[in-house]
N, C-alpha and C. Protein backbone atom coordinates (compact mmCIF):
# COMPACT_ATOMS: atom_id res chain seq x y z
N UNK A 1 0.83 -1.18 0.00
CA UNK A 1 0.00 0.00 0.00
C UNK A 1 0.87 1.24 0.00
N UNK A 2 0.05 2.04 -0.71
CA UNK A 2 1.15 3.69 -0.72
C UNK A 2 0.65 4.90 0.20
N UNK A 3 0.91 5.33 0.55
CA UNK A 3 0.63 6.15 1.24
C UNK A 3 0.61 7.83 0.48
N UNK A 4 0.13 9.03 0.47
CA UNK A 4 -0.03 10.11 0.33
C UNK A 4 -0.18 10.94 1.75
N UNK A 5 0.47 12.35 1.33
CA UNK A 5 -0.23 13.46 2.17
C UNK A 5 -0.67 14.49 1.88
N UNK A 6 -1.49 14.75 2.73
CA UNK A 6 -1.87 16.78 2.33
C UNK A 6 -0.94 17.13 2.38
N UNK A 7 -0.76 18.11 1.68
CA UNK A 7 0.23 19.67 1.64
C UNK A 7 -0.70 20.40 2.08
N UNK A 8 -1.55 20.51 2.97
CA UNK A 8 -2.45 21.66 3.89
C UNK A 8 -1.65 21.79 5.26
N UNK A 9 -0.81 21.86 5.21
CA UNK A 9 0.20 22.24 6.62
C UNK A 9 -0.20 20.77 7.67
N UNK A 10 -1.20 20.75 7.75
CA UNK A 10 -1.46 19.64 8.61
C UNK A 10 -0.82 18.17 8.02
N UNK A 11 -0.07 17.12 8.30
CA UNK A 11 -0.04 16.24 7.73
C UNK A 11 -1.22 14.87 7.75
N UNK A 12 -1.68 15.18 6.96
CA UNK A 12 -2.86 13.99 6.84
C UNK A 12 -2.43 12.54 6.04
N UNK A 13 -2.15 11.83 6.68
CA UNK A 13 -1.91 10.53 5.96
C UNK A 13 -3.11 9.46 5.56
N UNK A 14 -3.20 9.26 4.19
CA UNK A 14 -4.48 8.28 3.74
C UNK A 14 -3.61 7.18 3.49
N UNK A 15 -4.16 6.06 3.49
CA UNK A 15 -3.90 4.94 2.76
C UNK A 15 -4.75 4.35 1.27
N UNK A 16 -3.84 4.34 0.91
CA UNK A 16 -4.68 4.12 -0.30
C UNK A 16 -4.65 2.46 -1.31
N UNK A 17 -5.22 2.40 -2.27
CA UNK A 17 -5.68 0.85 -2.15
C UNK A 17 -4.73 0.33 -3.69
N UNK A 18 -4.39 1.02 -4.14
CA UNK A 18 -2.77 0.89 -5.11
C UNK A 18 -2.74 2.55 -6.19
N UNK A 19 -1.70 2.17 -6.74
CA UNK A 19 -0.65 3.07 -7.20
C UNK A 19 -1.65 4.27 -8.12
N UNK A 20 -2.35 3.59 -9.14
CA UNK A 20 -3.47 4.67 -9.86
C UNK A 20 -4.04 5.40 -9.12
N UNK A 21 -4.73 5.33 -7.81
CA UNK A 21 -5.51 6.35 -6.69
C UNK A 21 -4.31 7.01 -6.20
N UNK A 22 -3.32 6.36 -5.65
CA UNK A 22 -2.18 7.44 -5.22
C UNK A 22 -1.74 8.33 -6.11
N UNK A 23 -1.53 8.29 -7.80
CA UNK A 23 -1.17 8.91 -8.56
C UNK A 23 -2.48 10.09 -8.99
N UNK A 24 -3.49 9.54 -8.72
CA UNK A 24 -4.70 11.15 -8.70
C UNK A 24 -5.05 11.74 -7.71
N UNK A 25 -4.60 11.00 -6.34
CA UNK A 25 -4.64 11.60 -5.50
C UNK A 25 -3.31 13.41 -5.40
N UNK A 26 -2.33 12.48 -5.63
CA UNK A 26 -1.24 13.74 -5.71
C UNK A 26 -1.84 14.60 -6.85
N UNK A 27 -2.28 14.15 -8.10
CA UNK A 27 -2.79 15.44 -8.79
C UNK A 27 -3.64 16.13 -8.12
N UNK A 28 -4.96 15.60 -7.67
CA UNK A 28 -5.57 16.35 -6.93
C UNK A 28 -4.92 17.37 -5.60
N UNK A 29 -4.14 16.72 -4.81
CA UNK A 29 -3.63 17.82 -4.14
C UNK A 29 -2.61 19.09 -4.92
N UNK A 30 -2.24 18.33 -5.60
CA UNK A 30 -1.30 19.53 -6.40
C UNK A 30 -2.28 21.09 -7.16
N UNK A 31 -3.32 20.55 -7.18
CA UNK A 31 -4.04 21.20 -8.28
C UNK A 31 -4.55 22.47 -6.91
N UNK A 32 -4.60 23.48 -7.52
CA UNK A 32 -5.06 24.82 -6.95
C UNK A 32 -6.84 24.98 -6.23
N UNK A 33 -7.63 23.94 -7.12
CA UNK A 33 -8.93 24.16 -6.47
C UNK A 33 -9.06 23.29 -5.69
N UNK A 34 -8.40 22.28 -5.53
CA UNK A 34 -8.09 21.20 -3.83
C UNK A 34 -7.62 22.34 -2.55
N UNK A 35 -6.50 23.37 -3.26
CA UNK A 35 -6.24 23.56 -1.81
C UNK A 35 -7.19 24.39 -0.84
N UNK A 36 -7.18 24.47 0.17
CA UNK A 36 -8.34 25.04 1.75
C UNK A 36 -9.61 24.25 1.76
N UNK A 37 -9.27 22.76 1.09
CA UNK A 37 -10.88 22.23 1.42
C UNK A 37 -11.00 21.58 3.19
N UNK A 38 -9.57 21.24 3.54
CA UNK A 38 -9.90 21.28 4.85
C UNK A 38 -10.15 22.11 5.73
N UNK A 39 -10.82 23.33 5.04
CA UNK A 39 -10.76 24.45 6.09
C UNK A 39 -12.62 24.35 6.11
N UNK A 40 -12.66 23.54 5.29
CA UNK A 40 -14.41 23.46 5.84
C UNK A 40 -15.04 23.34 6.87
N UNK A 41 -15.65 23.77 7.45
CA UNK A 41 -16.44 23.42 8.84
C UNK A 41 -17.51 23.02 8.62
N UNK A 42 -18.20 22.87 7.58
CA UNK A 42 -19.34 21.75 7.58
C UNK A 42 -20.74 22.74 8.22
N UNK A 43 -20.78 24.14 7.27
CA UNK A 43 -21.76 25.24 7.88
C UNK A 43 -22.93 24.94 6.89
N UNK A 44 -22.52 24.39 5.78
CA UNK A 44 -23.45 24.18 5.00
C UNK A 44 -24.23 25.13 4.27
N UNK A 45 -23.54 25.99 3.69
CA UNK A 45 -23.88 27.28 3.13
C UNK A 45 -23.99 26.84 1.85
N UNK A 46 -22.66 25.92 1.02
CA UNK A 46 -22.92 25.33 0.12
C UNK A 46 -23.79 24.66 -0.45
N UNK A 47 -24.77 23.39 0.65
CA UNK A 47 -25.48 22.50 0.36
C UNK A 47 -27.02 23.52 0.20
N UNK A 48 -26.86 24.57 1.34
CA UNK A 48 -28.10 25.35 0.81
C UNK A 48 -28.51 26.15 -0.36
N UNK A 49 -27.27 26.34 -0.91
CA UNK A 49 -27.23 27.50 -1.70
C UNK A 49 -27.20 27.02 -3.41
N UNK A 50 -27.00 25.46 -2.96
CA UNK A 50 -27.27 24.57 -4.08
C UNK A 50 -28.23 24.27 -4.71
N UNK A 51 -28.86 24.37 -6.21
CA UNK A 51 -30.17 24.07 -7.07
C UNK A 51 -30.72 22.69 -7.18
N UNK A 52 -29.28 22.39 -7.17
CA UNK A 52 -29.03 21.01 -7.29
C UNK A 52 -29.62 20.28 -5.72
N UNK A 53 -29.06 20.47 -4.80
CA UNK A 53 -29.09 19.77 -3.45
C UNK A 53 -30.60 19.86 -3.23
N UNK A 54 -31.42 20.99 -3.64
CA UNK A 54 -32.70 21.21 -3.04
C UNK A 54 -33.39 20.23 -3.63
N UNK A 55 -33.10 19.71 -5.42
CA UNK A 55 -33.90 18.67 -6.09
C UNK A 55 -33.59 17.41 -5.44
N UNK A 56 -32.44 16.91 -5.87
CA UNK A 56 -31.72 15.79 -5.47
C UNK A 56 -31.11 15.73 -4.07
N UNK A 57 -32.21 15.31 -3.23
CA UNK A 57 -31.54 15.06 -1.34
C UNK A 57 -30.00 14.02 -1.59
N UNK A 58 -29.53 13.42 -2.57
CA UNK A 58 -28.48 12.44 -2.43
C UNK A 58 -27.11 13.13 -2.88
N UNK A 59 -27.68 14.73 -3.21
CA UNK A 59 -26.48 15.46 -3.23
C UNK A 59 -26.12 16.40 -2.45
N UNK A 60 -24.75 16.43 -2.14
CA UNK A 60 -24.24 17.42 -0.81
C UNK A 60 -23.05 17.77 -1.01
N UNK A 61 -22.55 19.07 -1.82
CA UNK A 61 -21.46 19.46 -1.44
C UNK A 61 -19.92 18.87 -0.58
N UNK A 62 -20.91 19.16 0.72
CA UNK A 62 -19.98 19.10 1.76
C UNK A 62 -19.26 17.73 1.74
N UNK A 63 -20.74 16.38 1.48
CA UNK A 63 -19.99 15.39 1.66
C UNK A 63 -19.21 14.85 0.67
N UNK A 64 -19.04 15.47 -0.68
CA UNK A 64 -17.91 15.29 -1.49
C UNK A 64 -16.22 15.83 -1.06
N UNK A 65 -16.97 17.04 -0.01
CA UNK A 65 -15.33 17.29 0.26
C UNK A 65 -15.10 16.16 1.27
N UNK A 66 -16.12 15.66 2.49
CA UNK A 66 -15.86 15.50 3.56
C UNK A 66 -15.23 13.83 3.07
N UNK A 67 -16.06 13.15 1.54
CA UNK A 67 -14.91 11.67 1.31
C UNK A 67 -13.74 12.43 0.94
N UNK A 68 -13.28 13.47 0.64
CA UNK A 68 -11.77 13.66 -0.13
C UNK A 68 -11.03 13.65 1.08
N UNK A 69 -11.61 14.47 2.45
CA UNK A 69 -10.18 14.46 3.48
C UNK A 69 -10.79 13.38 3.78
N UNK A 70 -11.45 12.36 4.14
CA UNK A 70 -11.20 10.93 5.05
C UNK A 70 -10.67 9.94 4.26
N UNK A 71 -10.25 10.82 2.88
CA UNK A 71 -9.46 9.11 1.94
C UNK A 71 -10.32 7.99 1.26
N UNK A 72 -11.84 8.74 1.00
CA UNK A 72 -12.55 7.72 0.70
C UNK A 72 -12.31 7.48 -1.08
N UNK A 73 -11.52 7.83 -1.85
CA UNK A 73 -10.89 8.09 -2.78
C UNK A 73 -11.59 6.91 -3.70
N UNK A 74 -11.71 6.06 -3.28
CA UNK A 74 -12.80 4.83 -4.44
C UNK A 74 -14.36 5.19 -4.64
N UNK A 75 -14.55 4.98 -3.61
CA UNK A 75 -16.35 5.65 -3.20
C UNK A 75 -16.39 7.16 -3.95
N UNK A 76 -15.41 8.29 -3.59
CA UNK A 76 -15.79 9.37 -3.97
C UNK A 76 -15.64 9.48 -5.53
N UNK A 77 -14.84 8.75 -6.55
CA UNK A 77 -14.45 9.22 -7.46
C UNK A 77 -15.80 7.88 -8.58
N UNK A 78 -16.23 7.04 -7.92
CA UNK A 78 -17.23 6.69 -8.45
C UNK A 78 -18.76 6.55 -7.95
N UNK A 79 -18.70 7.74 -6.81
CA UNK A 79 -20.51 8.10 -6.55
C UNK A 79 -20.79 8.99 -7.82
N UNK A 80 -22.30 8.44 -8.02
CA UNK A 80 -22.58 8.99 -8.83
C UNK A 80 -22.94 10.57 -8.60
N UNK A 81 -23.36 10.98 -7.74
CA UNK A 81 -23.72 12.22 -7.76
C UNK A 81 -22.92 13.25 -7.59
N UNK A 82 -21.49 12.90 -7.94
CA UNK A 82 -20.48 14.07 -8.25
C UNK A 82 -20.89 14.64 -10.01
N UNK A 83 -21.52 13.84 -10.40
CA UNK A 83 -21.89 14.39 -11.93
C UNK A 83 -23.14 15.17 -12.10
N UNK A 84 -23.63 15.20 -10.74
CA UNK A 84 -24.90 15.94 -10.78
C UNK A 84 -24.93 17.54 -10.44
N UNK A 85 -23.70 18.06 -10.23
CA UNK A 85 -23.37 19.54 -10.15
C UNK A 85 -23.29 20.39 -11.39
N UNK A 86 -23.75 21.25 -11.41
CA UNK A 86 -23.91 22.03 -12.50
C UNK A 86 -23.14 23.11 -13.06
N UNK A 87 -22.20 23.39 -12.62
CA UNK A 87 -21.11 24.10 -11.80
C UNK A 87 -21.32 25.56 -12.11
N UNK A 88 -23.05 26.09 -11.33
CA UNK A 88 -23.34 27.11 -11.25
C UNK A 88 -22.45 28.19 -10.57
N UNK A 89 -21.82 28.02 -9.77
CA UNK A 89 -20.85 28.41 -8.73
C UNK A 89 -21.44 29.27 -7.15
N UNK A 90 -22.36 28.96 -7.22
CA UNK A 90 -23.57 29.61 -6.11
C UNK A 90 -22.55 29.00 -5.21
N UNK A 91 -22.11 27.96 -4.92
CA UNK A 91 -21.52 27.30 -3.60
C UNK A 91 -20.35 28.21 -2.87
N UNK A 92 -19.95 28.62 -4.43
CA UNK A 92 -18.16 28.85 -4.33
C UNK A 92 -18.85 30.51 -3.73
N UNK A 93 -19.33 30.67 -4.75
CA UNK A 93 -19.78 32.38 -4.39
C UNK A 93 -19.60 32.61 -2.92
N UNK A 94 -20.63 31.86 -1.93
CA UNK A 94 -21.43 31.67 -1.03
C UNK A 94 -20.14 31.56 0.52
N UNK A 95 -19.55 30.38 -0.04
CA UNK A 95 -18.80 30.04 0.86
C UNK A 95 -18.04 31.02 2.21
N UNK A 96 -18.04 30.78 3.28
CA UNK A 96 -17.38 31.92 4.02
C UNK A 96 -15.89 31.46 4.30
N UNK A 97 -15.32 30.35 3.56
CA UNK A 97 -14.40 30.08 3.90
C UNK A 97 -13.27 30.47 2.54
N UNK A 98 -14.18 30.18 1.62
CA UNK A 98 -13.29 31.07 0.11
C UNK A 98 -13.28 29.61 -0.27
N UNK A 99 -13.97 28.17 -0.30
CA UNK A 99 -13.30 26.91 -0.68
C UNK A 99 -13.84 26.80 -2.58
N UNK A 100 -13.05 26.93 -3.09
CA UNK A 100 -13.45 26.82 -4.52
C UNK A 100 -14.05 25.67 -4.73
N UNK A 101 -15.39 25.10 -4.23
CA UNK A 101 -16.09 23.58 -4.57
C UNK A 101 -16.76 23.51 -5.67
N UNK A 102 -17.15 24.71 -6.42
CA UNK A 102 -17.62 24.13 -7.80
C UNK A 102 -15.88 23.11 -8.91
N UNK A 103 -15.01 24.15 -8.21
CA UNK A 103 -13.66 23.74 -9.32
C UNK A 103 -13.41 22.40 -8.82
N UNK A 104 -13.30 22.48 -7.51
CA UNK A 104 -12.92 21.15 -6.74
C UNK A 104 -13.91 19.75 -7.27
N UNK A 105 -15.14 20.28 -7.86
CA UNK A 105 -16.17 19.22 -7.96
C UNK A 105 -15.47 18.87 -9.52
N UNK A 106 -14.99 19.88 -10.33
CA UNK A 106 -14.90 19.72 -11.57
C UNK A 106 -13.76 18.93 -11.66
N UNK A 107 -12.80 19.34 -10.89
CA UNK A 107 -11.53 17.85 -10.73
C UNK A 107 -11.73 16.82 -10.16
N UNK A 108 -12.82 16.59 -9.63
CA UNK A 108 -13.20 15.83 -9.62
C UNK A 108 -13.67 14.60 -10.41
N UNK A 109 -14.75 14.95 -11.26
CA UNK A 109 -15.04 14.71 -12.17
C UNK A 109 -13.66 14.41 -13.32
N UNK A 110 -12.69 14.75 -13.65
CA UNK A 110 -11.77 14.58 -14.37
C UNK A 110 -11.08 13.62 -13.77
N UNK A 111 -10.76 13.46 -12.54
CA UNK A 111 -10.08 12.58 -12.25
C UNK A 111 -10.94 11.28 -12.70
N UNK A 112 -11.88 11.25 -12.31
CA UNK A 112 -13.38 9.92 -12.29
C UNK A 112 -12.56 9.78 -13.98
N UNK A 113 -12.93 10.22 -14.75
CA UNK A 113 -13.03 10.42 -16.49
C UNK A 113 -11.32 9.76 -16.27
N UNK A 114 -10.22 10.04 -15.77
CA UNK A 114 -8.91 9.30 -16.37
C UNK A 114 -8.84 8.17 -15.36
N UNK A 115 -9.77 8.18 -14.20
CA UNK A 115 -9.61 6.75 -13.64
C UNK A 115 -10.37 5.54 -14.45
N UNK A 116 -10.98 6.36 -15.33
CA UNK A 116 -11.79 5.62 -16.25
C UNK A 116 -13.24 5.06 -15.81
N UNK A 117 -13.85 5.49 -14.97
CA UNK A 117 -15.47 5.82 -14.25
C UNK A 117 -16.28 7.02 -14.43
N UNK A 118 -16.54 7.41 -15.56
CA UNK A 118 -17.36 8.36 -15.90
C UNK A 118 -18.78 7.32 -16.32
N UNK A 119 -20.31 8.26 -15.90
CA UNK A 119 -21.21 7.63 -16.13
C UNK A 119 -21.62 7.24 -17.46
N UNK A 120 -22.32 6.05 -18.40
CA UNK A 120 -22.76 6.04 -19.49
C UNK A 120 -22.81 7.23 -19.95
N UNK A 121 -23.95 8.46 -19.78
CA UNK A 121 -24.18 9.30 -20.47
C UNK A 121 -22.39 10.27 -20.77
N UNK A 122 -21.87 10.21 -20.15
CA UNK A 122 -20.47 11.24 -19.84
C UNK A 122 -19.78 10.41 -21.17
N UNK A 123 -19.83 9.21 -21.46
CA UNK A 123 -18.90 8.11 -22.15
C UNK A 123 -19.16 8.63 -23.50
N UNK A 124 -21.23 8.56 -23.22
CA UNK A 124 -21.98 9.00 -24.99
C UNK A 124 -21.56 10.47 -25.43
N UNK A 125 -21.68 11.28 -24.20
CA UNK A 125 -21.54 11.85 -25.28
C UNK A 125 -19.78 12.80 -25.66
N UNK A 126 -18.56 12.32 -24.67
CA UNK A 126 -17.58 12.26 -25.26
C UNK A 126 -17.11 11.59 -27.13
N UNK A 127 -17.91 10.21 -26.83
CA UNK A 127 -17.88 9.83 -28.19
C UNK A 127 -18.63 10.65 -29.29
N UNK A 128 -19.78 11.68 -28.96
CA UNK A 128 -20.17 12.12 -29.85
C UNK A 128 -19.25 13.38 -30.12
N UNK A 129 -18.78 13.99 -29.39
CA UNK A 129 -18.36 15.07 -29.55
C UNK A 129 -16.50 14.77 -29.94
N UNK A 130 -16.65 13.98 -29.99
CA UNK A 130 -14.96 13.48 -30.80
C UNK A 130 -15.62 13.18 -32.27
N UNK A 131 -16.75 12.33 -32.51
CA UNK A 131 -17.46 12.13 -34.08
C UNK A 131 -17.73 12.94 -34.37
N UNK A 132 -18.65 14.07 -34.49
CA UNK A 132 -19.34 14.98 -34.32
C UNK A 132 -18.72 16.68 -34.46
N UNK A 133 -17.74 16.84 -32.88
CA UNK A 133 -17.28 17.88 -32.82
C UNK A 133 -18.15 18.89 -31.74
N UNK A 134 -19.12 18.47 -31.76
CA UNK A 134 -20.35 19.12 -30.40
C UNK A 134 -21.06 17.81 -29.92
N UNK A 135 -21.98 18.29 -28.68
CA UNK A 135 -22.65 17.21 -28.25
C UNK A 135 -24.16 16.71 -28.95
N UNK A 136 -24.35 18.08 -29.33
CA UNK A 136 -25.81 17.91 -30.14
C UNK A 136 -25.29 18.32 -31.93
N UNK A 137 -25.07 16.92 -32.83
CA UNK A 137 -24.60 17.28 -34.40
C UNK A 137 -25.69 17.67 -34.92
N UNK A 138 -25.70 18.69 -36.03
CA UNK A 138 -26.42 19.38 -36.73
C UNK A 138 -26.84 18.54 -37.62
N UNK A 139 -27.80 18.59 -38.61
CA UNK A 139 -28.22 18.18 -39.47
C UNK A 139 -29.11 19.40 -40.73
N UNK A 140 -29.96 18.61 -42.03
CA UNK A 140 -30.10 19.29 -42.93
C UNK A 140 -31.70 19.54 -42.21
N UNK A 141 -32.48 18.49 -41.06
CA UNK A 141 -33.50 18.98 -40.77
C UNK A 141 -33.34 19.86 -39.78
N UNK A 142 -32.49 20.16 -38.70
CA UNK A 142 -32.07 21.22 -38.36
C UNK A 142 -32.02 22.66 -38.76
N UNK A 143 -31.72 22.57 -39.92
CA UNK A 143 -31.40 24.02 -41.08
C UNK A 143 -32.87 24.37 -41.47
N UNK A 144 -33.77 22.92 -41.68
CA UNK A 144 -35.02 23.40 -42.24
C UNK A 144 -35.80 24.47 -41.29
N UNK A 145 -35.72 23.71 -40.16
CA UNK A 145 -36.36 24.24 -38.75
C UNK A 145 -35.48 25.76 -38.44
N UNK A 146 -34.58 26.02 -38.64
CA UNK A 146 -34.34 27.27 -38.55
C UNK A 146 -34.69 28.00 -39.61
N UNK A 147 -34.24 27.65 -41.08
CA UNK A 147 -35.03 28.43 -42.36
C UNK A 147 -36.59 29.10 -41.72
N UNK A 148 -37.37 27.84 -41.45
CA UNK A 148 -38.88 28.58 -41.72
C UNK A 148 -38.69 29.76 -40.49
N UNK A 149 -37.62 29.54 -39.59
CA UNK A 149 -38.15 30.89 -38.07
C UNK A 149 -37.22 31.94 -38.91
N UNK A 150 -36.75 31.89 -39.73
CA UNK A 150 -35.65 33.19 -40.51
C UNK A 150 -34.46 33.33 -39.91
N UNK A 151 -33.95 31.62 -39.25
CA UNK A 151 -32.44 32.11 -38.61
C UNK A 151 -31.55 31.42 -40.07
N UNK A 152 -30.36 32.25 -39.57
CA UNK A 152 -29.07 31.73 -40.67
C UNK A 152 -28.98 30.12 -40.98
N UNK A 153 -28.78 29.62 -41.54
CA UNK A 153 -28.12 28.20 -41.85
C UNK A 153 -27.16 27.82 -41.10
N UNK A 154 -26.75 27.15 -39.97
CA UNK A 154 -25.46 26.38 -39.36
C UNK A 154 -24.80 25.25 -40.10
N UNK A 155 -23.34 25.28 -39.84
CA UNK A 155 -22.58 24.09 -40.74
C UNK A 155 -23.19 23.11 -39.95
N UNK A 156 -23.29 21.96 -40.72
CA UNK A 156 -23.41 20.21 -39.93
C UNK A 156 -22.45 19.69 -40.03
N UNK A 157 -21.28 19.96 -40.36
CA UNK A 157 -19.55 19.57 -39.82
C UNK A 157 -19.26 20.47 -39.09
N UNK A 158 -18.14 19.89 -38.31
CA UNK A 158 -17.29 20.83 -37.37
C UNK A 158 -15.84 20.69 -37.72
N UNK A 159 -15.14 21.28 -38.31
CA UNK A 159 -14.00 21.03 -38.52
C UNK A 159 -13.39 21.06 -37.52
N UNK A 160 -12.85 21.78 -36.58
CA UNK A 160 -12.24 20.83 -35.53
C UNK A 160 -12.18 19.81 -34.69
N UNK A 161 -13.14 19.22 -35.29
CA UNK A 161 -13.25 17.34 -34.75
C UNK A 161 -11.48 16.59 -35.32
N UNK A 162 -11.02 16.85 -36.54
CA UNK A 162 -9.88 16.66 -36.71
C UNK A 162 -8.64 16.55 -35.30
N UNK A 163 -8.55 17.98 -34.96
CA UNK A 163 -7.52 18.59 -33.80
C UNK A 163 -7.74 17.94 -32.74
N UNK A 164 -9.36 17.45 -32.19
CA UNK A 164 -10.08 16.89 -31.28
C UNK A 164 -9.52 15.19 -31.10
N UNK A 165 -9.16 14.87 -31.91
CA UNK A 165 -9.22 13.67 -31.94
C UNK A 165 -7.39 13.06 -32.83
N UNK A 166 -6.66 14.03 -32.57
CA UNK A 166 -5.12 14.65 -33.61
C UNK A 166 -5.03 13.82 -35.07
N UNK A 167 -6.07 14.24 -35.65
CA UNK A 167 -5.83 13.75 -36.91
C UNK A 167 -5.22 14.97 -38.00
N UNK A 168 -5.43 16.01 -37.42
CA UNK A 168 -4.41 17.09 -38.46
C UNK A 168 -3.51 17.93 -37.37
């Protein structure tokens, strides 16, 4: 087993369950919107101030930070309801502590995506938007439906699907 620590002055030692979680764990601490999440006190300004938390009771801010300091590093990076943030930034706004948790949620989420646990829908529509170039591809009935309201014509290619995917 490997071990990691915070760089939050405090030394926090996790154990972790092999080498891939230790290796996103250090990204995650390295990364700028991890640091002062232990300065949370659990006031819950976030979870209120959330659109999200008021629909969905199975989402909570806090307790996404509160698996990152106890090391729950498996559980947190594949609950599902880290994908359910919207990353309005009401939380971050809100916060009296300054903890950047919309960014923190979003590295989150990235880490999930290179540990390779992103949900079905996250999978679909990466693949579309590498085929494609956007998440929603255009089409010629598309164009019709804007013709009759008098908007412009949109391309139904995206040329930078190429760069997207390094084919030029």
């Amino acid at each position: 087993m490997e071990k990691g620590t915070c760089n939050q002055g405090t030394q926090r030692k996790l154990v972790l369950s092999n080498e891939r979680i230790a290796g996103l764990l250090k990204e995650l601490l390295d990364c700028s919107e991890a640091q002062g999440i232990s300065a949370c006190f659990m006031c819950r300004t976030c979870s209120s101030s959330c659109p999200i938390a008021t629909l969905e009771k199975g989402f909570d801010p806090v307790k996404l930070i509160r698996m990152c300091l106890y090391g729950l590093w498996d559980q947190l990076l594949r609950d599902p309801t880290l994908w359910l943030c919207t990353s309005c930034y009401a939380c971050q706004e809100r916060c009296p502590q300054g903890i950047k948790i919309a960014d923190f949620i979003t590295v989150l989420k990235n880490l999930a995506v290179k540990k390779g646990e992103p949900p079905p829908g996250i999978k679909a529509q990466r693949e579309i938007i590498t085929q494609a170039g956007r998440v929603y591809p255009l089409d010629e009935f598309d164009n019709k439906k804007r013709a009759k309201m008098g908007l412009p014509e949109l391309p139904t290619t995206c040329t930078v699907v190429g760069r997207l995917i390094g084919a030029e």
